[in-house]
PDB file of N, CA and C in Angstrom:
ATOM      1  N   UNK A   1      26.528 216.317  90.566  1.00  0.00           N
ATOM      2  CA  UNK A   1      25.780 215.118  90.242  1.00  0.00           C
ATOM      3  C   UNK A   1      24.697 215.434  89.213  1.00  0.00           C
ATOM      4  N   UNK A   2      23.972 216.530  88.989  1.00  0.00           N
ATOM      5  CA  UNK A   2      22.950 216.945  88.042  1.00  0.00           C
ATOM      6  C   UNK A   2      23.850 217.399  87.272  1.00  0.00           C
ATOM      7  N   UNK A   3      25.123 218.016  86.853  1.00  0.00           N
ATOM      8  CA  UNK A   3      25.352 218.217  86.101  1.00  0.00           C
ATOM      9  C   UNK A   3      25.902 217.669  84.637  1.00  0.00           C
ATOM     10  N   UNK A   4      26.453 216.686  84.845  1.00  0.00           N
ATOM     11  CA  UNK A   4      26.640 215.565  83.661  1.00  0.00           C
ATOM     12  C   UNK A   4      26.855 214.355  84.653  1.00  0.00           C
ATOM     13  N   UNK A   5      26.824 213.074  83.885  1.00  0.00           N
ATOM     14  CA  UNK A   5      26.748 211.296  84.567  1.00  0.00           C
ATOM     15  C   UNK A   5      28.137 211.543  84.926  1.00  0.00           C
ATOM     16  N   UNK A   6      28.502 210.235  85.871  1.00  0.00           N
ATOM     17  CA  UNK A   6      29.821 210.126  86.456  1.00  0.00           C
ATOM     18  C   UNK A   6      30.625 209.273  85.579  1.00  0.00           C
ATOM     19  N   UNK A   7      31.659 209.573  85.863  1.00  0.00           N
ATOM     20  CA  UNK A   7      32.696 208.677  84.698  1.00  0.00           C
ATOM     21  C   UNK A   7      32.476 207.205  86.076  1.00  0.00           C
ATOM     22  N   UNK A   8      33.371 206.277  85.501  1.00  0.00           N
ATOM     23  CA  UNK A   8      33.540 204.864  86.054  1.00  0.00           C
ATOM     24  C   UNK A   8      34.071 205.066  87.133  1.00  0.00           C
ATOM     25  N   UNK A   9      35.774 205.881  86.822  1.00  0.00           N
ATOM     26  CA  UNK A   9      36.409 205.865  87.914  1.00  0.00           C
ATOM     27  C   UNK A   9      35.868 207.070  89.080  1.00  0.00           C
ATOM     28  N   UNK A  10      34.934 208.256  88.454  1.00  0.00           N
ATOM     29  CA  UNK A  10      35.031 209.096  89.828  1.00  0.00           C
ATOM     30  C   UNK A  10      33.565 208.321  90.718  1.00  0.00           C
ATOM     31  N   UNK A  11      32.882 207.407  89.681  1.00  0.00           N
ATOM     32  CA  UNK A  11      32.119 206.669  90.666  1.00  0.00           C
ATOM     33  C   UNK A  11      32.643 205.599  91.714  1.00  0.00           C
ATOM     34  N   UNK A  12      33.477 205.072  91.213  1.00  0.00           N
ATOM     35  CA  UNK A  12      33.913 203.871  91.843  1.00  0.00           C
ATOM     36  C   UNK A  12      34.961 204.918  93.312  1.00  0.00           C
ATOM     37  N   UNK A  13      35.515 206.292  92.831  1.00  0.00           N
ATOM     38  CA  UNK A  13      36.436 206.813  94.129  1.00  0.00           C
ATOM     39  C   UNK A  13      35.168 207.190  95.013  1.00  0.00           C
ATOM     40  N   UNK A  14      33.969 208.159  94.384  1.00  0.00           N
ATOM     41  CA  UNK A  14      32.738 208.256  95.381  1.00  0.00           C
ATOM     42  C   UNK A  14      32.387 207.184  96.325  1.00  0.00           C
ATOM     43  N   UNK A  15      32.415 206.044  95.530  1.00  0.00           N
ATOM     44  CA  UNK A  15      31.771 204.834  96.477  1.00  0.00           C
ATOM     45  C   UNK A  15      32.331 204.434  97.582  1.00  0.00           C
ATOM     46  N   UNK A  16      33.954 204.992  97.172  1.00  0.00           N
ATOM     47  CA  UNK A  16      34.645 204.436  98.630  1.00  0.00           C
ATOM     48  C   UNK A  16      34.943 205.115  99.616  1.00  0.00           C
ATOM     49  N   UNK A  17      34.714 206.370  99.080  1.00  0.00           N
ATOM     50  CA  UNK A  17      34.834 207.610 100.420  1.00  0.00           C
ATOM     51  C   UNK A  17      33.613 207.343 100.943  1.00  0.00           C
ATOM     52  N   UNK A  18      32.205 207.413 100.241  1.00  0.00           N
ATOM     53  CA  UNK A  18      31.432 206.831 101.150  1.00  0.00           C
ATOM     54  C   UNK A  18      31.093 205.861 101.384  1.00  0.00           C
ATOM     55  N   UNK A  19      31.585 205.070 101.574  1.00  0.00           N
ATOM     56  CA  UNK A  19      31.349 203.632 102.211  1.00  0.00           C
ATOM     57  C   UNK A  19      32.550 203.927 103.426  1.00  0.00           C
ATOM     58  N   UNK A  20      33.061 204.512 103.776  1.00  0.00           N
ATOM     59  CA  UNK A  20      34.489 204.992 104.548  1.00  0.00           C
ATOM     60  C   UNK A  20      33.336 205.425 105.818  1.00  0.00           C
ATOM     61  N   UNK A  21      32.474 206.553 105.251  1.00  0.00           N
ATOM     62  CA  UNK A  21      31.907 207.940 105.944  1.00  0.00           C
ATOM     63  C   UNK A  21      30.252 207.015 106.578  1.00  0.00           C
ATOM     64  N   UNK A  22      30.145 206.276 105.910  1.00  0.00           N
ATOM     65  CA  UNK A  22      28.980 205.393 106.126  1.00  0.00           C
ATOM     66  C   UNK A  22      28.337 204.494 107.535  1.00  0.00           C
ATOM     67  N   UNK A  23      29.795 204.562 108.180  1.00  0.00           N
ATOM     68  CA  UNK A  23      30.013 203.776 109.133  1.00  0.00           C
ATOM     69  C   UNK A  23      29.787 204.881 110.918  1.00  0.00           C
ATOM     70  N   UNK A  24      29.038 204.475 112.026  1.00  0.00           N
ATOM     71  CA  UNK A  24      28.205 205.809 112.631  1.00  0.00           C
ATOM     72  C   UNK A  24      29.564 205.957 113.156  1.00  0.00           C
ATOM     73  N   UNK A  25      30.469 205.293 113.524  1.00  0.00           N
ATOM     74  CA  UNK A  25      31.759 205.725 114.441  1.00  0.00           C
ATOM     75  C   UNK A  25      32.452 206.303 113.862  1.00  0.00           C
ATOM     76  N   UNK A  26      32.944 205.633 112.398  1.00  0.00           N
ATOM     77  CA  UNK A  26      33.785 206.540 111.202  1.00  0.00           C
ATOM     78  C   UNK A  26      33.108 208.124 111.483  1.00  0.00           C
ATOM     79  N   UNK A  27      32.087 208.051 110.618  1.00  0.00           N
ATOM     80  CA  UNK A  27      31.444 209.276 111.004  1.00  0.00           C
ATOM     81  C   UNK A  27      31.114 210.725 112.410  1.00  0.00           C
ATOM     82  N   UNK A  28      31.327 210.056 113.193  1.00  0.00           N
ATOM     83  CA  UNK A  28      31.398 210.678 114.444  1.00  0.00           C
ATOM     84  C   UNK A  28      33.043 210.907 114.504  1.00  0.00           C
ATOM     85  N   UNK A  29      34.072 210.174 114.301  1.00  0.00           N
ATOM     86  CA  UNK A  29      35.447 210.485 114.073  1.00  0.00           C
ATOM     87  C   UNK A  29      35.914 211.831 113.241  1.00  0.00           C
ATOM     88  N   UNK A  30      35.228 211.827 112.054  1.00  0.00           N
ATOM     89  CA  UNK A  30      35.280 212.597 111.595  1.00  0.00           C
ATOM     90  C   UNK A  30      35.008 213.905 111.977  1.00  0.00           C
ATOM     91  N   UNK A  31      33.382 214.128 112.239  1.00  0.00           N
ATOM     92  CA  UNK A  31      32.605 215.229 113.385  1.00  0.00           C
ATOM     93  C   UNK A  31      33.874 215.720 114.334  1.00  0.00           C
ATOM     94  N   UNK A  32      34.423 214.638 115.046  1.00  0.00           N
ATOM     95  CA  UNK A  32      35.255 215.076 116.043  1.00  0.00           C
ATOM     96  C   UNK A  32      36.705 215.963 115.750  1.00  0.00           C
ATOM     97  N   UNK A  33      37.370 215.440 115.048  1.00  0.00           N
ATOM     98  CA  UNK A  33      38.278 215.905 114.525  1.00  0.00           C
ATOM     99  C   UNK A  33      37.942 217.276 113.520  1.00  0.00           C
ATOM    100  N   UNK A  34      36.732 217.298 112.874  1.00  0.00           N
ATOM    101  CA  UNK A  34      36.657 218.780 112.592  1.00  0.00           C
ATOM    102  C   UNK A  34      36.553 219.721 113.858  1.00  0.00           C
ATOM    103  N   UNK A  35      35.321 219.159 114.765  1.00  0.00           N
ATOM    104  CA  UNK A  35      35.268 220.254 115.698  1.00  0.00           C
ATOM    105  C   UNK A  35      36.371 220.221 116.759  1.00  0.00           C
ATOM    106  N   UNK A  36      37.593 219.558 116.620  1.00  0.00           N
ATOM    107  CA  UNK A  36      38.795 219.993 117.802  1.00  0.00           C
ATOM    108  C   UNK A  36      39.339 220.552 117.377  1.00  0.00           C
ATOM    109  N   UNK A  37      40.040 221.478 118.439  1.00  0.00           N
ATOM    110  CA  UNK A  37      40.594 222.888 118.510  1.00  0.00           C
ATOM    111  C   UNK A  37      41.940 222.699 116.870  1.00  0.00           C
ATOM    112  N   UNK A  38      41.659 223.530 116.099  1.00  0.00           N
ATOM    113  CA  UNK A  38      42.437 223.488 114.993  1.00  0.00           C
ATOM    114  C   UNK A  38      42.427 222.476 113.992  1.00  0.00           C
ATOM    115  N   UNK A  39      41.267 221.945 114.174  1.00  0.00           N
ATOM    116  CA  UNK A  39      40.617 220.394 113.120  1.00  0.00           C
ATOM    117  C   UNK A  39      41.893 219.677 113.356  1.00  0.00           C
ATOM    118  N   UNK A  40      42.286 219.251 114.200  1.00  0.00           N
ATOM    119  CA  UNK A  40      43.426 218.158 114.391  1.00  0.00           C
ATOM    120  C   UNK A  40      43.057 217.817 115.881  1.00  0.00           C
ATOM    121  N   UNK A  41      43.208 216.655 115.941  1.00  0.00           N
ATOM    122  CA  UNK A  41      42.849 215.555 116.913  1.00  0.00           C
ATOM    123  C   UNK A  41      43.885 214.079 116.974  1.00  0.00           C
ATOM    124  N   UNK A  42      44.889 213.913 118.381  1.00  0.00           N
ATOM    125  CA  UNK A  42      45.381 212.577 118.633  1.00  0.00           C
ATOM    126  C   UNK A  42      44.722 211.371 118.437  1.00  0.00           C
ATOM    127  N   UNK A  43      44.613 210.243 118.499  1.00  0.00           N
ATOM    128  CA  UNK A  43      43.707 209.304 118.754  1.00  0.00           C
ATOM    129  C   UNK A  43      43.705 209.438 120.071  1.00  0.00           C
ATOM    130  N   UNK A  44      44.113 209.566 120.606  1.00  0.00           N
ATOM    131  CA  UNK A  44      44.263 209.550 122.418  1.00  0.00           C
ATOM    132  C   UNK A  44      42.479 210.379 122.621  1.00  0.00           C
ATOM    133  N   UNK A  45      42.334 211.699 122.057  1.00  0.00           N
ATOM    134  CA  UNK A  45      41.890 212.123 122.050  1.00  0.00           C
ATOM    135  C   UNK A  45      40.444 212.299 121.621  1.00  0.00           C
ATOM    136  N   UNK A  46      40.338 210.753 121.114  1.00  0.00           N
ATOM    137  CA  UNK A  46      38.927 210.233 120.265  1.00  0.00           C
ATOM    138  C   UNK A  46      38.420 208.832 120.716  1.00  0.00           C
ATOM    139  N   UNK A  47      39.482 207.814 121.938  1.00  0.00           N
ATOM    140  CA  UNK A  47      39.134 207.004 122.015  1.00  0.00           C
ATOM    141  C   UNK A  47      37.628 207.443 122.904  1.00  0.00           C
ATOM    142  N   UNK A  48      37.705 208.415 124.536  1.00  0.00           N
ATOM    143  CA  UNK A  48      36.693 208.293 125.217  1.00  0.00           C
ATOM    144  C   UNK A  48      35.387 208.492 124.298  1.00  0.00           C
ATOM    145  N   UNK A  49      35.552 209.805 123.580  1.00  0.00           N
ATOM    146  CA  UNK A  49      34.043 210.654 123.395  1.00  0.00           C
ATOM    147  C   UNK A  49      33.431 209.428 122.259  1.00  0.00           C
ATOM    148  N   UNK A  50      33.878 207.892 121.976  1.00  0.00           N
ATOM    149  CA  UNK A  50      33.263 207.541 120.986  1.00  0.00           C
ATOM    150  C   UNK A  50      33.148 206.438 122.192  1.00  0.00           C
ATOM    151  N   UNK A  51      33.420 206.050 122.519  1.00  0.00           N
ATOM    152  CA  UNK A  51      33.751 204.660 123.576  1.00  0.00           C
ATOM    153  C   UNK A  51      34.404 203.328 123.444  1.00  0.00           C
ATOM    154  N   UNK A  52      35.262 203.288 122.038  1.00  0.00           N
ATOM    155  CA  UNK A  52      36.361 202.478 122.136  1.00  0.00           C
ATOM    156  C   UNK A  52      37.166 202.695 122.282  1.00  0.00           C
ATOM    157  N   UNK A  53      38.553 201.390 122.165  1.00  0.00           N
ATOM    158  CA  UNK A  53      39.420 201.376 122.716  1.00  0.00           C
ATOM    159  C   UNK A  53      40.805 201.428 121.946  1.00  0.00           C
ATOM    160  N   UNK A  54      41.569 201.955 121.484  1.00  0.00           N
ATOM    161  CA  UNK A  54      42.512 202.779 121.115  1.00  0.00           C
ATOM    162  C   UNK A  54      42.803 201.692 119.704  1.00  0.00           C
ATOM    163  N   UNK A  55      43.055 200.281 119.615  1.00  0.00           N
ATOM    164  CA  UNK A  55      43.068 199.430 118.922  1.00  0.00           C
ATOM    165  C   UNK A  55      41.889 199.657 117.426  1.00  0.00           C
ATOM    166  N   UNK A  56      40.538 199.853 118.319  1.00  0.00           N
ATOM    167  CA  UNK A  56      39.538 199.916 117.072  1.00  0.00           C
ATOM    168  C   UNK A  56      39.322 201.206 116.936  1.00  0.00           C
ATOM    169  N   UNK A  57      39.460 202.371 117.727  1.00  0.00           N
ATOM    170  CA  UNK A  57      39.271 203.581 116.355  1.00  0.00           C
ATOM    171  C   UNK A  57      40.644 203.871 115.474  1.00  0.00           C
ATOM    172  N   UNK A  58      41.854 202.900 115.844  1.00  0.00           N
ATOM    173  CA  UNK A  58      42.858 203.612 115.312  1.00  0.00           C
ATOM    174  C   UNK A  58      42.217 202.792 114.123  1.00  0.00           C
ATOM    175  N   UNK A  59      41.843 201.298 114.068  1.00  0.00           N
ATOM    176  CA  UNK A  59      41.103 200.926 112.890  1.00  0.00           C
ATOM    177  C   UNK A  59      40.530 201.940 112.004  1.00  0.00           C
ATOM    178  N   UNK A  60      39.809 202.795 112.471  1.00  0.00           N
ATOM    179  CA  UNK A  60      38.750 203.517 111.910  1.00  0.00           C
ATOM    180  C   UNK A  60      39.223 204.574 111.024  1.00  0.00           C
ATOM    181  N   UNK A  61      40.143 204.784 111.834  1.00  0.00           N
ATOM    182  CA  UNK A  61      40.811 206.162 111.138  1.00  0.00           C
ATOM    183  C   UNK A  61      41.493 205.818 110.288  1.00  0.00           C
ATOM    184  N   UNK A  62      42.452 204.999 109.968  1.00  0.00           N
ATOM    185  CA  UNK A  62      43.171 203.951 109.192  1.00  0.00           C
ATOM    186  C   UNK A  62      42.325 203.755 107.879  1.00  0.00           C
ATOM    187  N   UNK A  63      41.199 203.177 107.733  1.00  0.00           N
ATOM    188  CA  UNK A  63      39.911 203.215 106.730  1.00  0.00           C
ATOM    189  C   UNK A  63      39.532 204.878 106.477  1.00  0.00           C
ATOM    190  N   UNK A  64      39.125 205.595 107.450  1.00  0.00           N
ATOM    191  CA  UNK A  64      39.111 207.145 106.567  1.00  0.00           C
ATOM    192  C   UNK A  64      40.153 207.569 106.375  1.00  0.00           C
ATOM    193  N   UNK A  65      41.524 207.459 106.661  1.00  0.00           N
ATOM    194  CA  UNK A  65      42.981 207.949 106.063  1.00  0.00           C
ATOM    195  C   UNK A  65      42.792 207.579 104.502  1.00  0.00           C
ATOM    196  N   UNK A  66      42.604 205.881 104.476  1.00  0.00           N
ATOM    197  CA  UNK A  66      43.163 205.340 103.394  1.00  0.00           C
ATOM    198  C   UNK A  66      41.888 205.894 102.417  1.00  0.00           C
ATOM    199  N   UNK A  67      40.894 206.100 102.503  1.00  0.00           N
ATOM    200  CA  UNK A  67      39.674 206.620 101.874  1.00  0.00           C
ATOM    201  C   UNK A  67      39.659 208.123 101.057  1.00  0.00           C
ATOM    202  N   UNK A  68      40.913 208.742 102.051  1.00  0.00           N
ATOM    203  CA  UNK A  68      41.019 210.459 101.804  1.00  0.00           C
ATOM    204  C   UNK A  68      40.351 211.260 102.028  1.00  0.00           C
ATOM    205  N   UNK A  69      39.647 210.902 103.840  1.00  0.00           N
ATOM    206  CA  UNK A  69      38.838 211.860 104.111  1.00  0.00           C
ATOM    207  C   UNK A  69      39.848 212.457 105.427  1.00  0.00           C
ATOM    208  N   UNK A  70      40.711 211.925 105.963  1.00  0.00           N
ATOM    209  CA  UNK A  70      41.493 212.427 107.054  1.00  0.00           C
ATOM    210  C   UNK A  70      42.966 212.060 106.391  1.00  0.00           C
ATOM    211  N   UNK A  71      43.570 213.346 106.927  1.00  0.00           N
ATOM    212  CA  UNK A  71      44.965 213.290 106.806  1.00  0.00           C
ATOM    213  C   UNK A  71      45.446 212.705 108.464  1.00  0.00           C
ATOM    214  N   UNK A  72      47.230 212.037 108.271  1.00  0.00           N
ATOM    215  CA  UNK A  72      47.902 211.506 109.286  1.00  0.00           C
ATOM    216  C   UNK A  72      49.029 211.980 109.397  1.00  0.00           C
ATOM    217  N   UNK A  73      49.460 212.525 110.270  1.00  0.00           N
ATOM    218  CA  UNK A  73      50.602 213.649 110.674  1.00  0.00           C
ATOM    219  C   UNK A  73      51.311 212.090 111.768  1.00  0.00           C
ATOM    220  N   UNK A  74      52.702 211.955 111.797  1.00  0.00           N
ATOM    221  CA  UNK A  74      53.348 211.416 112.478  1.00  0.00           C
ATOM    222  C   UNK A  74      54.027 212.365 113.424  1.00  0.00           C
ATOM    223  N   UNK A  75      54.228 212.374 114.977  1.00  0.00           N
ATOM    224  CA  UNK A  75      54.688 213.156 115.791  1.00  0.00           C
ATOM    225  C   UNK A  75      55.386 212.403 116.909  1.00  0.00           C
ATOM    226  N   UNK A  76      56.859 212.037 116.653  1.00  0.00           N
ATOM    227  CA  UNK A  76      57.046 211.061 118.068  1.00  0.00           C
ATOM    228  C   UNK A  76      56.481 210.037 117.410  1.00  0.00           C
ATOM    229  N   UNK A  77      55.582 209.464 119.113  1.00  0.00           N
ATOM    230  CA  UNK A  77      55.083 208.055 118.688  1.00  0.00           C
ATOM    231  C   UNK A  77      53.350 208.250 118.602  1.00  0.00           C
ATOM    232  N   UNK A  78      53.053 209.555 118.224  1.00  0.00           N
ATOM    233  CA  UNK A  78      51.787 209.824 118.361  1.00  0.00           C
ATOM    234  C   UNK A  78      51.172 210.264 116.834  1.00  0.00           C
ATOM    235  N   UNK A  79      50.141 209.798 116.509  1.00  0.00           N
ATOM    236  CA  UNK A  79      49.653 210.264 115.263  1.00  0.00           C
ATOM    237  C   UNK A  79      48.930 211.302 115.487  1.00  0.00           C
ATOM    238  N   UNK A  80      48.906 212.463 114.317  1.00  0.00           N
ATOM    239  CA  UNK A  80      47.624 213.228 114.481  1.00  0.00           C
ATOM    240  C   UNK A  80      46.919 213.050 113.056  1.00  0.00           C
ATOM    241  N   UNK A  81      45.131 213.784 113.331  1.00  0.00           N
ATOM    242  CA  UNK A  81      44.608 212.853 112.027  1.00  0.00           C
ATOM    243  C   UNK A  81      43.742 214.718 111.784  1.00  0.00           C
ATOM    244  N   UNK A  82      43.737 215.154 110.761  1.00  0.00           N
ATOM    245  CA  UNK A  82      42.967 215.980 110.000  1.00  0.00           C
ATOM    246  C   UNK A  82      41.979 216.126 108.891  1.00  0.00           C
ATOM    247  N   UNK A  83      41.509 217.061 108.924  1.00  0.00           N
ATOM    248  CA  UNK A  83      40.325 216.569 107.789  1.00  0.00           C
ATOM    249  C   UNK A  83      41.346 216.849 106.366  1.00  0.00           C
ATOM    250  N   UNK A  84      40.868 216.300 105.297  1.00  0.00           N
ATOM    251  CA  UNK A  84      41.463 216.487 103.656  1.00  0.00           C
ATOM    252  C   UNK A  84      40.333 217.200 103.309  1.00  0.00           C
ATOM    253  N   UNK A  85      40.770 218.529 103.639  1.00  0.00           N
ATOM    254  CA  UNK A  85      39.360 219.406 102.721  1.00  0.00           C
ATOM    255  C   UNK A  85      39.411 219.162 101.019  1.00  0.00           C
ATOM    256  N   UNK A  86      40.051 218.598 100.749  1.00  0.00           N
ATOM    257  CA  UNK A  86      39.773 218.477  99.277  1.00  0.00           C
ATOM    258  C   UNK A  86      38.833 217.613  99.213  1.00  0.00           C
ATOM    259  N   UNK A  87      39.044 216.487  99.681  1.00  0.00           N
ATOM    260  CA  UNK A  87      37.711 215.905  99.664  1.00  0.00           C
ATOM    261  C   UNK A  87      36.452 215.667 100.081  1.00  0.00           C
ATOM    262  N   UNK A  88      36.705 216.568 101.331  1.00  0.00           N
ATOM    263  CA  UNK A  88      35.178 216.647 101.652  1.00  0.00           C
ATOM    264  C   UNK A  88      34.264 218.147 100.696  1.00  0.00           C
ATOM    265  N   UNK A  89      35.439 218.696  99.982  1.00  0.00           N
ATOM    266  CA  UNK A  89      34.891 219.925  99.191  1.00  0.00           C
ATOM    267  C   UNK A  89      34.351 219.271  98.190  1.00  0.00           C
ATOM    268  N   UNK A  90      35.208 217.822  97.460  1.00  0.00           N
ATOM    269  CA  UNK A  90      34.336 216.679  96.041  1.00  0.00           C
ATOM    270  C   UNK A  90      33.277 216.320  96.490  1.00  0.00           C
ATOM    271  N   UNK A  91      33.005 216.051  97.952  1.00  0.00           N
ATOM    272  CA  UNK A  91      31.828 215.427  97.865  1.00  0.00           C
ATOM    273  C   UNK A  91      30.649 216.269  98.205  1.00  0.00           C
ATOM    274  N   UNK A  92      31.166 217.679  98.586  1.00  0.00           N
ATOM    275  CA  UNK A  92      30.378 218.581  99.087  1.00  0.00           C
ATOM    276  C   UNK A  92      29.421 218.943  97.238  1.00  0.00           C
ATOM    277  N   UNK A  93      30.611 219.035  96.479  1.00  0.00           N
ATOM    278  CA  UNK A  93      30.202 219.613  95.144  1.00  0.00           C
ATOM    279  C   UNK A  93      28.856 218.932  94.381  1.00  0.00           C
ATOM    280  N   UNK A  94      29.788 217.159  94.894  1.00  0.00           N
ATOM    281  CA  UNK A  94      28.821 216.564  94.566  1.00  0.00           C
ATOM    282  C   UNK A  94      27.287 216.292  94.650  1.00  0.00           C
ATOM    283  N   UNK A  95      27.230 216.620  96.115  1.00  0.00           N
ATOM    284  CA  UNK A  95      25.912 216.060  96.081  1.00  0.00           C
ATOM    285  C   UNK A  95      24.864 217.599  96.506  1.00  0.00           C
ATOM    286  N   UNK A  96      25.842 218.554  95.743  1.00  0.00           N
ATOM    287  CA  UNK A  96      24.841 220.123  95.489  1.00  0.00           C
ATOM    288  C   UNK A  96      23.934 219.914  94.395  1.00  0.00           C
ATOM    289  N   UNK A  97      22.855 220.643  94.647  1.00  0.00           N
ATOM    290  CA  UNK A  97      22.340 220.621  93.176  1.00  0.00           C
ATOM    291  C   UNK A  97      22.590 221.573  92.212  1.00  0.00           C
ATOM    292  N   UNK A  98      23.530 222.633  92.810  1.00  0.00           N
ATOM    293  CA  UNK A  98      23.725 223.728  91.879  1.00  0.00           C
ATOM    294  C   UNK A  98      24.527 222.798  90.705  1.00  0.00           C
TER     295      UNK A  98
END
């Protein structure tokens, strides 16, 4: 970000990863799924520790999938959701001051 201005488009992709990450449940989804065993996490597995109900975090995750902060593994009839270190490494870059 100190190092040269943002073009249009990598502002407009910034804005939507965070506006994704912005949200305290999104955000805690995320938290969660890094810290489970092998950064992969069911939804099964995220409805209690947040306290909804399987309908609205699959919402959630659905919005950070489509955002590109979690990947979605299909298994059976079960999803699994991971972090996209690529992008949490863009936004890590970003908002360094080196």
């Amino acid at each position: 970000m100190t190092v040269s201005p943002l073009s249009l488009d990598d502002a407009q992709d910034f804005a939507r990863i965070f506006k994704a990450v912005a949200d305290p449940t999104r955000l805690r989804l995320v938290s969660l799924v890094a810290a489970h065993e092998q950064q992969e996490a069911c939804v099964c597995d995220l409805t209690e520790p947040v306290g909804l109900g399987q309908p609205t975090v699959s919402h959630h995750l659905k919005i950070l999938v489509d955002a590109g902060v979690l990947h979605r593994e299909k298994r059976g009839v079960w999803s699994y959701y991971s972090l996209e270190v690529d992008t949490l490494n863009r936004l890590s870059a970003f908002l360094s001051t080196k």
